[in-house]
Protein backbone atom coordinates (compact mmCIF):
# COMPACT_ATOMS: atom_id res chain seq x y z
CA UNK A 1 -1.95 -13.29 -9.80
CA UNK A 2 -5.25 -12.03 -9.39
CA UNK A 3 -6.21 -8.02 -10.07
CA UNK A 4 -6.62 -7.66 -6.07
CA UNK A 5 -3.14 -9.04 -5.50
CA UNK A 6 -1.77 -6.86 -7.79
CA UNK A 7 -3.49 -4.05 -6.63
CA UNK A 8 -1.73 -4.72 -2.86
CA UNK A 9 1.34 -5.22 -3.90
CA UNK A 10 2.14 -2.60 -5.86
CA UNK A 11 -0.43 0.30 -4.01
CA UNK A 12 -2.84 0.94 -6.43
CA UNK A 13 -6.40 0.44 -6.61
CA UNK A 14 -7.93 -2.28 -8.87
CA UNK A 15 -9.77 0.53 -10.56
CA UNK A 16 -7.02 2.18 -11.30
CA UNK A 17 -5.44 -1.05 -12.57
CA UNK A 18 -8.47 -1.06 -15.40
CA UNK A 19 -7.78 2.46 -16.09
CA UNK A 20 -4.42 1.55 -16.93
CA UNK A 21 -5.64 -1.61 -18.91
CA UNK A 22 -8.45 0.79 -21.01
CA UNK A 23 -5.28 3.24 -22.11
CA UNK A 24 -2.84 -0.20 -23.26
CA UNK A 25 -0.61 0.80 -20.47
CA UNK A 26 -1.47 -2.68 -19.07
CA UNK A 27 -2.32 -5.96 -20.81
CA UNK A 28 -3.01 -8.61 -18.94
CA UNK A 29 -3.80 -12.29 -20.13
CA UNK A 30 -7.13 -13.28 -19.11
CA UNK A 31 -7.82 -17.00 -17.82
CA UNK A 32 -10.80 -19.46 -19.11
CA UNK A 33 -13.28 -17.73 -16.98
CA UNK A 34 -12.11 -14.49 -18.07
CA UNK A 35 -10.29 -13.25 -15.29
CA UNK A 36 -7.35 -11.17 -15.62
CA UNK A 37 -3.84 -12.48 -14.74
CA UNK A 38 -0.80 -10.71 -13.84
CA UNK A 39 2.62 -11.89 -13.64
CA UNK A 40 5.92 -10.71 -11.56
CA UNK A 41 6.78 -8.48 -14.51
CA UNK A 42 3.33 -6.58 -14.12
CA UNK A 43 4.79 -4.95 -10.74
CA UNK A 44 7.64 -3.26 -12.03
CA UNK A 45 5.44 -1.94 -15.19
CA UNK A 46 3.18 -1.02 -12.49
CA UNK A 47 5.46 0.89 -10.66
CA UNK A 48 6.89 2.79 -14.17
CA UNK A 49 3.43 4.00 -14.91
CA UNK A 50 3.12 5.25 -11.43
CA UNK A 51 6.56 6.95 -11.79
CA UNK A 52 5.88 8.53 -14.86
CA UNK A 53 2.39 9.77 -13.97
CA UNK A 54 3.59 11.27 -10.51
CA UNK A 55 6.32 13.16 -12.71
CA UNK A 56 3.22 14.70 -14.66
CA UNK A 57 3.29 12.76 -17.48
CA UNK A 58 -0.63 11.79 -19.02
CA UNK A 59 -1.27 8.74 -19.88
CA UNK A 60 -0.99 8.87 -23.39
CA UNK A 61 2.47 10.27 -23.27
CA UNK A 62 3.49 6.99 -21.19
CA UNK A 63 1.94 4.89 -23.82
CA UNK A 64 4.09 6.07 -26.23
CA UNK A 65 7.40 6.12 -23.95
CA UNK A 66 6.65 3.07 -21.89
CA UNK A 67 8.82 0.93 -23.34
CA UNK A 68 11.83 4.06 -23.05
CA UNK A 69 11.35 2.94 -19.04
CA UNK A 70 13.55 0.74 -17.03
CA UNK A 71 13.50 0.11 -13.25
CA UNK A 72 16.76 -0.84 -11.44
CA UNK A 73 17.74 -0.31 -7.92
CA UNK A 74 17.89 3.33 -8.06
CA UNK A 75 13.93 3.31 -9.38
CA UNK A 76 12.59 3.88 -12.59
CA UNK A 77 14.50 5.77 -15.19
CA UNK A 78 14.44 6.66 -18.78
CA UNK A 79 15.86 5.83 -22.09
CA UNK A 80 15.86 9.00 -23.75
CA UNK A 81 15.11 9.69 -27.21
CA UNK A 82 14.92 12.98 -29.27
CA UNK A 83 11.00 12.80 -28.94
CA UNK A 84 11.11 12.13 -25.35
CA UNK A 85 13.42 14.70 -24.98
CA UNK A 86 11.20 17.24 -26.26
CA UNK A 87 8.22 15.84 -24.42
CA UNK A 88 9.72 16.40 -20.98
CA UNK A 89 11.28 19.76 -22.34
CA UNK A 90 7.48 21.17 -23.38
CA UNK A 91 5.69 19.65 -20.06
CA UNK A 92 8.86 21.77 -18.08
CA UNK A 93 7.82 24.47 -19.97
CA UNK A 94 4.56 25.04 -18.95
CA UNK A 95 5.21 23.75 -15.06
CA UNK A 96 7.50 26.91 -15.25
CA UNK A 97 4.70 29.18 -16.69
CA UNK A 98 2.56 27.51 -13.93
CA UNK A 99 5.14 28.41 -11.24
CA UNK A 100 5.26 32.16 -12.73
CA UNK A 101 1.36 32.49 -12.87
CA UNK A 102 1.58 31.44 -8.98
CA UNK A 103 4.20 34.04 -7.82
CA UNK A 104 2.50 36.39 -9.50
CA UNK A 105 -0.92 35.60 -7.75
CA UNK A 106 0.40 35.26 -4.65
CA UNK A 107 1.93 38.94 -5.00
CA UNK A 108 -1.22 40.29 -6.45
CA UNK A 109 -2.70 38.35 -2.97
CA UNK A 110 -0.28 39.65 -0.57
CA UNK A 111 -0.68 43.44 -2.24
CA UNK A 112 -4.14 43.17 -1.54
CA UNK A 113 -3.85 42.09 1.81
CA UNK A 114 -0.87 44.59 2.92
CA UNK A 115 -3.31 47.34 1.34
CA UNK A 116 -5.16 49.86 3.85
């Protein structure tokens, strides 16, 4: 299939379908003209990287781990290894410190906003 039909079926854009080609998240063949072709097996890689990067992991972490990834019924999933492991442990990390730094905004907002 064709970058387009890719792109439909599994609700990405065709740019963003390069993007994942320029990082080696993607490799498609490439017919005598040139064109890129995508098999069946495309869609659920597709859908992995789309997992992974809506669970905040960059793209160069998923090139590492893409091949940890598996998609069943239940969606994608992980195979995890002690590197992986402390991947996801480190990006928790800071989403926590993230979290803190926005309580303590929104405190320092609503203190400003309660004061007369």
């Amino acid at each position: 299939m064709r970058i387009s039909q890719l792109a439909e079926l599994t609700g990405v854009t065709a740019r963003a379908l390069r993007h994942y080609e320029d990082r080696m998240l993607l490799v498609p063949e490439r017919d005598h003209n040139g064109y890129r072709v995508y098999t069946d097996s495309d869609i659920a890689r597709v859908a992995q990287i789309k997992t992974m990067i809506a669970a905040g992991l960059g793209t160069e972490t998923i090139r590492r781990y893409l091949d940890c990834a598996r998609s069943g019924e239940h969606g994608v999933s992980l195979d995890m290894c002690p590197d992986l492991r402390a991947e996801l442990d480190a990006l928790a990390r800071r989403l926590d410190a993230k979290e803190a730094s926005l309580r303590e905004t929104r405190q320092r907002l609503s203190a400003l906003a309660s004061a007369r």
